[in-house]
N, C-alpha and C. Protein backbone atom coordinates (compact mmCIF):
# COMPACT_ATOMS: atom_id res chain seq x y z
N UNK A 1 17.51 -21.65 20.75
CA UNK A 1 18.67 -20.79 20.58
C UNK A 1 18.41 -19.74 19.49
N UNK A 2 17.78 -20.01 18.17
CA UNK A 2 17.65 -19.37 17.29
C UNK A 2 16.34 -18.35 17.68
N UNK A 3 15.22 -18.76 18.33
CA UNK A 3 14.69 -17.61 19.02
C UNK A 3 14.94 -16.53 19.54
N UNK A 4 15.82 -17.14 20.50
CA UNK A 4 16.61 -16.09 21.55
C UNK A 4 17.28 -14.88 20.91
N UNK A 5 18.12 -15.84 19.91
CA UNK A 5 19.10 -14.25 18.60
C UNK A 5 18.08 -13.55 18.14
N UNK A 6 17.05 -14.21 17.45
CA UNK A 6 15.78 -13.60 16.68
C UNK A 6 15.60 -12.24 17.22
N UNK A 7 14.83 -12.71 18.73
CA UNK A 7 14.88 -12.00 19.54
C UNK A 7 15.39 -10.69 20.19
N UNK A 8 16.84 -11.51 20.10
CA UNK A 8 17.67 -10.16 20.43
C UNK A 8 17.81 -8.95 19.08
N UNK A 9 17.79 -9.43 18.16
CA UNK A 9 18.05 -8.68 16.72
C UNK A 9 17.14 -8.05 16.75
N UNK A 10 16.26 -8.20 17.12
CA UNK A 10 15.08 -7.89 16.36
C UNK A 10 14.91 -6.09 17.57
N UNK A 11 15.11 -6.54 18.94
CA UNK A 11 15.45 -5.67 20.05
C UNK A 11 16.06 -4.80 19.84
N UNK A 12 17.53 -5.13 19.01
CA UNK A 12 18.70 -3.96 18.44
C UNK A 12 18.24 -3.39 17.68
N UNK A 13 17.22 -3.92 16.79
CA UNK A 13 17.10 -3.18 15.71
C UNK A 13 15.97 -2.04 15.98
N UNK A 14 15.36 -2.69 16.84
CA UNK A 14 14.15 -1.34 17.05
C UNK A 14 14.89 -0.41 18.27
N UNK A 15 15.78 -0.54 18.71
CA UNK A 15 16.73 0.35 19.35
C UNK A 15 17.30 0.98 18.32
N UNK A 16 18.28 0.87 17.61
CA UNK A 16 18.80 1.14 16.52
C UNK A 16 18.37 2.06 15.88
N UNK A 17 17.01 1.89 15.39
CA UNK A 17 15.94 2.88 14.31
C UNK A 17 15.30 3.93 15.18
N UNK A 18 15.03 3.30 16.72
CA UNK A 18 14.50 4.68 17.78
C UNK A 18 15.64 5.52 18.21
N UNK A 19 16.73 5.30 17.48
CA UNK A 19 17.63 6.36 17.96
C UNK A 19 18.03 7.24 17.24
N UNK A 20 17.68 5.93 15.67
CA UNK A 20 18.18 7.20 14.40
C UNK A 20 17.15 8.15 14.09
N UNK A 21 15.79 7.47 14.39
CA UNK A 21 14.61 8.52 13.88
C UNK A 21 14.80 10.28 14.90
N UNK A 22 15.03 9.51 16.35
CA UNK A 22 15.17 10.90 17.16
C UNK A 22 16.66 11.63 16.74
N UNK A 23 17.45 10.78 16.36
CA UNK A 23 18.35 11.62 15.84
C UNK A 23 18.25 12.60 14.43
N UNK A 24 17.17 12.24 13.51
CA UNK A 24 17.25 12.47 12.18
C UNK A 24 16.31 13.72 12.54
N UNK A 25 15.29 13.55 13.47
CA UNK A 25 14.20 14.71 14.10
C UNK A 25 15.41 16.06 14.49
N UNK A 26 15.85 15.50 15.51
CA UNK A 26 16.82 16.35 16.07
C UNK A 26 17.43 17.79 14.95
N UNK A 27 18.35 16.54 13.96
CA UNK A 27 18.90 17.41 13.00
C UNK A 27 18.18 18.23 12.27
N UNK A 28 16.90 17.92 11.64
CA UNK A 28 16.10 18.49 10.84
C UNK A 28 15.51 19.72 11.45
N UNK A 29 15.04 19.11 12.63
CA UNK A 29 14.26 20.66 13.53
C UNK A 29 15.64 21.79 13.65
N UNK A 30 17.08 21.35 14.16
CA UNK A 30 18.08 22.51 14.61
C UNK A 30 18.18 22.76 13.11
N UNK A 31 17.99 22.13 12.18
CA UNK A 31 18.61 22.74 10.59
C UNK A 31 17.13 23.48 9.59
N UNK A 32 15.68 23.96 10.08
CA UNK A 32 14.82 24.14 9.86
C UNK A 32 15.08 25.60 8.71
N UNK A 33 15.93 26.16 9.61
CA UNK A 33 16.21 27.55 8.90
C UNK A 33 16.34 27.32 7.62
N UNK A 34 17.28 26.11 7.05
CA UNK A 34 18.01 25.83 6.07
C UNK A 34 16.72 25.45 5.03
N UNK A 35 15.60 24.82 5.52
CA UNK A 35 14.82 24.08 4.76
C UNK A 35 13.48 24.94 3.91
N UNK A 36 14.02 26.81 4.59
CA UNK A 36 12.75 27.81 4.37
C UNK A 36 13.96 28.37 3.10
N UNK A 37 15.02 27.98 2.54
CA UNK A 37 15.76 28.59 1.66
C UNK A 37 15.91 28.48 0.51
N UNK A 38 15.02 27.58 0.34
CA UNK A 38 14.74 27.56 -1.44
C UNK A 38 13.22 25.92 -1.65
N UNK A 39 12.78 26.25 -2.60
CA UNK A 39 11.63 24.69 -3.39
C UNK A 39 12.67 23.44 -2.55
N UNK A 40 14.23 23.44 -3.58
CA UNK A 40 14.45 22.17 -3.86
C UNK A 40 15.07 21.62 -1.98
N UNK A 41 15.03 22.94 -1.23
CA UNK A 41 15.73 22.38 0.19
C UNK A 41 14.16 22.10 1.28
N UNK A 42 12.86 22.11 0.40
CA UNK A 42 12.28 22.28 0.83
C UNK A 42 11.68 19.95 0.83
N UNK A 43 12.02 20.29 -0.63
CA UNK A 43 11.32 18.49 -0.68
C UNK A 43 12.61 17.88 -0.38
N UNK A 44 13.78 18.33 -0.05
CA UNK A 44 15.22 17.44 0.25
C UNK A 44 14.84 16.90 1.77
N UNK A 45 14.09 18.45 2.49
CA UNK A 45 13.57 18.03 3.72
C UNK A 45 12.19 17.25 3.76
N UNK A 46 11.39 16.94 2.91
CA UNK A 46 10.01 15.97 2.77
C UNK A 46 11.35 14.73 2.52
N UNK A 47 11.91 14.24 1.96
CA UNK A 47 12.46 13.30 1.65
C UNK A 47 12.99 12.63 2.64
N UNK A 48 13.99 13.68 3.50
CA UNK A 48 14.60 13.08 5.01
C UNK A 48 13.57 13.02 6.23
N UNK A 49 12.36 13.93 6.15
CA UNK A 49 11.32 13.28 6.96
C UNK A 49 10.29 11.61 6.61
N UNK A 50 10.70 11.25 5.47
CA UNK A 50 10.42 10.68 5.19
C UNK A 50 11.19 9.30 6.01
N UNK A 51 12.33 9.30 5.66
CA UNK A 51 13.30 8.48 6.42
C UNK A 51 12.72 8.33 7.98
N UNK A 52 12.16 9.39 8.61
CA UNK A 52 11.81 9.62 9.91
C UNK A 52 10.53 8.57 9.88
N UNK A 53 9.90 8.45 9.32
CA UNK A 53 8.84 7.77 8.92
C UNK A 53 9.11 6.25 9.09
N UNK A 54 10.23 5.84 8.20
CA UNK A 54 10.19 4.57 8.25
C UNK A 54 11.24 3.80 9.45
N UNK A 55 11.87 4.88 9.74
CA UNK A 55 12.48 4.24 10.60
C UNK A 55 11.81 4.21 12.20
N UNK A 56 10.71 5.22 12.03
CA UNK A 56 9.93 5.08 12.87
C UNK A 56 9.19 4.05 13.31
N UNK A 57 8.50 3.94 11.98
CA UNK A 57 7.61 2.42 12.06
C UNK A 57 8.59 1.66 12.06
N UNK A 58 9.90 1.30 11.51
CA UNK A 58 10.46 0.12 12.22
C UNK A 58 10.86 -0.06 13.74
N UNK A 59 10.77 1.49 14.34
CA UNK A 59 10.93 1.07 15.66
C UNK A 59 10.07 -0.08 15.92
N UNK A 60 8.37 1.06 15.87
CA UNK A 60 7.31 0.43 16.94
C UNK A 60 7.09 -0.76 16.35
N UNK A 61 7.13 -1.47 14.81
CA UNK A 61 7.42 -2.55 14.52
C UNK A 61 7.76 -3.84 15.37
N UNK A 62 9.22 -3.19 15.23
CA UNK A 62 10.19 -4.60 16.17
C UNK A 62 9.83 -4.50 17.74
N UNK A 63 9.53 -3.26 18.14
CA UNK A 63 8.96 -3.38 19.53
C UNK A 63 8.08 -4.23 19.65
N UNK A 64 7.31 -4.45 18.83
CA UNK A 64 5.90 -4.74 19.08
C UNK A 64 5.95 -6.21 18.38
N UNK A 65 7.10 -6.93 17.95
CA UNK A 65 7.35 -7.65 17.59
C UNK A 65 7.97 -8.80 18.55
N UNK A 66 8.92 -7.97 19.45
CA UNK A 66 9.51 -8.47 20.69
C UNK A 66 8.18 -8.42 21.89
N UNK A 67 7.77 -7.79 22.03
CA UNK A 67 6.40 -7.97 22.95
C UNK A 67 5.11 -8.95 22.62
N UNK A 68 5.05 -8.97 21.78
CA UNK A 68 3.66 -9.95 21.46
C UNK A 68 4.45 -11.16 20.15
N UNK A 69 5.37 -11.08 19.86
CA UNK A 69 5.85 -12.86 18.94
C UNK A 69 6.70 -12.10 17.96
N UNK A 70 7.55 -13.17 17.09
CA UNK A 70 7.90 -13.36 16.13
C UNK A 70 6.49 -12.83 14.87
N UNK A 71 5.45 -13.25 14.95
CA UNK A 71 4.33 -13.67 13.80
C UNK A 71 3.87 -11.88 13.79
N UNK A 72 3.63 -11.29 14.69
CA UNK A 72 3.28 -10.18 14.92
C UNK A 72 3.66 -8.99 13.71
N UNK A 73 2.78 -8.87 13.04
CA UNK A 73 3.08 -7.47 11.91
C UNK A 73 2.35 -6.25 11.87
N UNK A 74 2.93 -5.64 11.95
CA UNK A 74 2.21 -3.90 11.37
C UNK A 74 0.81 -3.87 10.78
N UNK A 75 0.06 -2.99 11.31
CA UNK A 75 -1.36 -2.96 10.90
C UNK A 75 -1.36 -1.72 10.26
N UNK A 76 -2.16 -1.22 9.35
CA UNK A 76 -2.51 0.00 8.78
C UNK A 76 -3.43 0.92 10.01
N UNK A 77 -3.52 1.09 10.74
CA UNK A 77 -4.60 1.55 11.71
C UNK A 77 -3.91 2.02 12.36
N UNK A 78 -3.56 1.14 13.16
CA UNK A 78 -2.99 1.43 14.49
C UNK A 78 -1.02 2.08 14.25
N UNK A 79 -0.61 0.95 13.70
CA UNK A 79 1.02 1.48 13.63
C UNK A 79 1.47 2.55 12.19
N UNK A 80 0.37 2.26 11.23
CA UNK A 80 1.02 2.46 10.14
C UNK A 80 0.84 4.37 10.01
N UNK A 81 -0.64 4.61 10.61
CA UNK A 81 -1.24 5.56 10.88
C UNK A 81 -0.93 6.90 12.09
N UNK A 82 -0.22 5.75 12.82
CA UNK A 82 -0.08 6.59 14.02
C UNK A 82 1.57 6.96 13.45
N UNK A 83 2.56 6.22 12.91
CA UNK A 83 4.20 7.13 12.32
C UNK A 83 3.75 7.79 11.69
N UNK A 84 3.03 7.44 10.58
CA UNK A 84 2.59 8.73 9.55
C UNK A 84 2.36 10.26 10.17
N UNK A 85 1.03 10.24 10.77
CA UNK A 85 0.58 11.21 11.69
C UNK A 85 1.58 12.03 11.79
N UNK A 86 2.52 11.13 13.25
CA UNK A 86 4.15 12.05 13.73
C UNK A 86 4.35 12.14 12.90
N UNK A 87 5.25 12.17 11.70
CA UNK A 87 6.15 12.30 11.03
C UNK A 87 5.56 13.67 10.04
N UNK A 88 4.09 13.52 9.97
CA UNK A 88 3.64 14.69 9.32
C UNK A 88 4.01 15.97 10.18
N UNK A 89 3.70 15.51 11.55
CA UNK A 89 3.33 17.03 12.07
C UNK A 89 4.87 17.35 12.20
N UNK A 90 5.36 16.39 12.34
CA UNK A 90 6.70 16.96 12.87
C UNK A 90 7.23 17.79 11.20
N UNK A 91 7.24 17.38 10.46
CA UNK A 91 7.39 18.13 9.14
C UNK A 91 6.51 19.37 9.06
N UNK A 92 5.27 19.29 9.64
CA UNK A 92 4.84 20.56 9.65
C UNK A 92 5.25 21.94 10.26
N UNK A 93 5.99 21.08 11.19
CA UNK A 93 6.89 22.18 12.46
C UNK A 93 7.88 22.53 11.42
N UNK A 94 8.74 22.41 10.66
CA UNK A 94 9.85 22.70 9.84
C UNK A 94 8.88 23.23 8.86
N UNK A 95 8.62 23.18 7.56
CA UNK A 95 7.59 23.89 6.68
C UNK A 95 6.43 22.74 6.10
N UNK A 96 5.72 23.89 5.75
CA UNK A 96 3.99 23.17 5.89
C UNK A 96 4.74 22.46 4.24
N UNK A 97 5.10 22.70 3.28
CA UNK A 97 5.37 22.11 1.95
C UNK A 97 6.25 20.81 2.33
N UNK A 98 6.68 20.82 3.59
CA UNK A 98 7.47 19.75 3.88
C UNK A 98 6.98 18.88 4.44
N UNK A 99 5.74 18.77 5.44
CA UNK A 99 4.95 18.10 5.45
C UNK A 99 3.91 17.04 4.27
N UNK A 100 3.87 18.07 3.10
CA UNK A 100 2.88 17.30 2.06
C UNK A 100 3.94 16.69 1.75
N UNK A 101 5.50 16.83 1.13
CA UNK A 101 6.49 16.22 0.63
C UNK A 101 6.78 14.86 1.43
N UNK A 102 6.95 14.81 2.36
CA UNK A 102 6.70 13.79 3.18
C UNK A 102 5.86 13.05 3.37
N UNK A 103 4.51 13.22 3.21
CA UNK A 103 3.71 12.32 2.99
C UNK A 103 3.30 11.59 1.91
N UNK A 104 3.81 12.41 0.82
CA UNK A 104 4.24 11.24 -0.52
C UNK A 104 5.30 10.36 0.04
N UNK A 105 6.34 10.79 0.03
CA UNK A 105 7.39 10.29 0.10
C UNK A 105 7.71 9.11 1.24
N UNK A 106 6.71 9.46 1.97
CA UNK A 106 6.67 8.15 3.01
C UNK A 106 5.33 7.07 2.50
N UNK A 107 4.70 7.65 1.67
CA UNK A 107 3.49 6.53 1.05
C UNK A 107 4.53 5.76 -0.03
N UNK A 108 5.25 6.45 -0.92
CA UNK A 108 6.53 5.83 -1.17
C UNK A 108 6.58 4.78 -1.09
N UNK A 109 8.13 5.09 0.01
CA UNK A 109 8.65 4.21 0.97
C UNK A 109 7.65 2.97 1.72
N UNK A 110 6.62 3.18 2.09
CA UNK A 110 5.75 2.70 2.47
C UNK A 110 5.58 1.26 0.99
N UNK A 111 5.31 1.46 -0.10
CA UNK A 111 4.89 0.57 -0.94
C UNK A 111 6.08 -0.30 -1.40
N UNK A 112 7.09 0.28 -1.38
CA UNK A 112 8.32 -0.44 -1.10
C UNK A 112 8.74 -1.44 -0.39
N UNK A 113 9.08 -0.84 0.89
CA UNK A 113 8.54 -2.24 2.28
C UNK A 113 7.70 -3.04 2.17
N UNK A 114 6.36 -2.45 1.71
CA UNK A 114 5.66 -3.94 1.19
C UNK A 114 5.49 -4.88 0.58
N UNK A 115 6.54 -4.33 -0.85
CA UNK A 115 7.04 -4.91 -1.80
C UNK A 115 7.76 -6.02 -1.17
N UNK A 116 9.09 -5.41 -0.63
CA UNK A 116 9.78 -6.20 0.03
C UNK A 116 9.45 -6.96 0.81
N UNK A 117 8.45 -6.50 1.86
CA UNK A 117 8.12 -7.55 2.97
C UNK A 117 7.74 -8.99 2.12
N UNK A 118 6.24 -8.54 1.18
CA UNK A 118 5.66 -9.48 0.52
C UNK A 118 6.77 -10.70 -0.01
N UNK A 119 7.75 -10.29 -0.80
CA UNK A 119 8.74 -10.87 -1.42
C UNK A 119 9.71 -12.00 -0.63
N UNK A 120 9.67 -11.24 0.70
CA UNK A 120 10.62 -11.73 1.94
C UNK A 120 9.69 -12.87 2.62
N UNK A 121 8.13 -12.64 2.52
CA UNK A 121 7.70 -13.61 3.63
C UNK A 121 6.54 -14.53 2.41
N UNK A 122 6.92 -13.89 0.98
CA UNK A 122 5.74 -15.12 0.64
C UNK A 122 6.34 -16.14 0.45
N UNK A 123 7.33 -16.97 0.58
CA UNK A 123 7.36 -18.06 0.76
C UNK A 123 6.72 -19.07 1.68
N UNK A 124 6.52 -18.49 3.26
CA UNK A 124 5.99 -18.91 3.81
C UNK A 124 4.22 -19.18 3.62
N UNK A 125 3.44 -17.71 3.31
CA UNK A 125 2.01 -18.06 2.64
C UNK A 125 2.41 -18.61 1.92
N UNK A 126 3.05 -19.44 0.63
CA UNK A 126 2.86 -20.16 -0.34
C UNK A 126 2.74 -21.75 0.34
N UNK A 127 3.26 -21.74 1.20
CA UNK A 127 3.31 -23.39 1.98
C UNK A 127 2.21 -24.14 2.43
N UNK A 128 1.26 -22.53 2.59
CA UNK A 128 0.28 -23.47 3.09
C UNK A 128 -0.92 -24.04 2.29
N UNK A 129 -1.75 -24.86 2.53
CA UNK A 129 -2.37 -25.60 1.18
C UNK A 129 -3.78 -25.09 1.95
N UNK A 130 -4.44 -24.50 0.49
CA UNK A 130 -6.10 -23.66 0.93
C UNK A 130 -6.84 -24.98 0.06
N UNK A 131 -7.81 -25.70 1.19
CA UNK A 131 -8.96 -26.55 0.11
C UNK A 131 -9.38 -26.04 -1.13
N UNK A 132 -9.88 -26.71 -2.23
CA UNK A 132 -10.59 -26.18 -3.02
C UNK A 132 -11.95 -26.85 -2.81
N UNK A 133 -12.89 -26.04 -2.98
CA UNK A 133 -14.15 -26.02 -2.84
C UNK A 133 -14.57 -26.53 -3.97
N UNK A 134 -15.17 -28.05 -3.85
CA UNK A 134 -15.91 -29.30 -5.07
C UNK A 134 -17.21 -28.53 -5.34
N UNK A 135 -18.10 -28.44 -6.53
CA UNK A 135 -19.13 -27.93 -6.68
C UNK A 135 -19.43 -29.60 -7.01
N UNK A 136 -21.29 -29.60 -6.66
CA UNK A 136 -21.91 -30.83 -7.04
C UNK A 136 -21.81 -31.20 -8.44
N UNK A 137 -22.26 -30.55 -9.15
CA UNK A 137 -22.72 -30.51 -10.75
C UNK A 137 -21.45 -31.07 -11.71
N UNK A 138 -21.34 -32.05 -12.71
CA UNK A 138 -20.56 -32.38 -12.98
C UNK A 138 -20.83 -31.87 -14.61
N UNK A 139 -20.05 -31.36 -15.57
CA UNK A 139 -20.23 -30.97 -17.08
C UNK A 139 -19.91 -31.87 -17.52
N UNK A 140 -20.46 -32.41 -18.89
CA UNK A 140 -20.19 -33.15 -20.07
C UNK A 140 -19.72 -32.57 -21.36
């Protein structure tokens, strides 16, 4: 039973985040004009592409979470690399300074989540018991 909810949550939620990221794209590209009008509207927009970023990777995340298990996490290669990417270019389409702003700002965000993740799931690595390796030689 508790699978099944897992499951389903986990479904909403990467629905959820694939709707806000295309929504947050949406706004930013029709509001682009706004973002060539000064420095500080320039990293306001690196900041909200940034958002695009993570809610991105939480899509393909939980997708990819519901398709292959519960245990299944984000790789630097493949998922972490490939939102980044989008999220750059798509900032590049609005202004090129908004692109670099965003890619701080999602390396950020990025160390954050991991913070958190780490925090959220080391309980579980702590459970498990690693041998220690006996050396022969005994000191006096």
């Amino acid at each position: 039973m508790s699978a099944s909810l897992s499951s389903k949550n986990t479904l909403v939620s990467s629905i959820i985040s694939g709707i806000l990221s295309l929504l947050i794209f949406a706004i930013l590209r029709f509001c682009s004009d706004w973002f060539n009008g000064s420095q500080i509207n320039v990293l306001v927009g690196g900041y909200l592409f940034s958002w695009l970023f993570i809610l991105s990777l939480t899509c393909v995340s939980n997708a990819e979470m519901v398709i292959f298990g519960k245990d299944f996490q984000a790789k630097l290669v493949p998922e972490i690399i490939f939102c980044l990417t989008l999220t750059v270019a798509a900032a590049g389409l609005v202004h090129r300074v908004c692109a670099t702003t965003s890619f701080f700002f999602s390396l950020l965000g990025l160390y954050f989540i991991n913070r958190i993740s780490s925090k959220y799931y080391s309980n579980a690595a702590a459970a498990v018991d690693v041998p220690v390796k006996k050396s022969g030689k005994k000191f006096k």
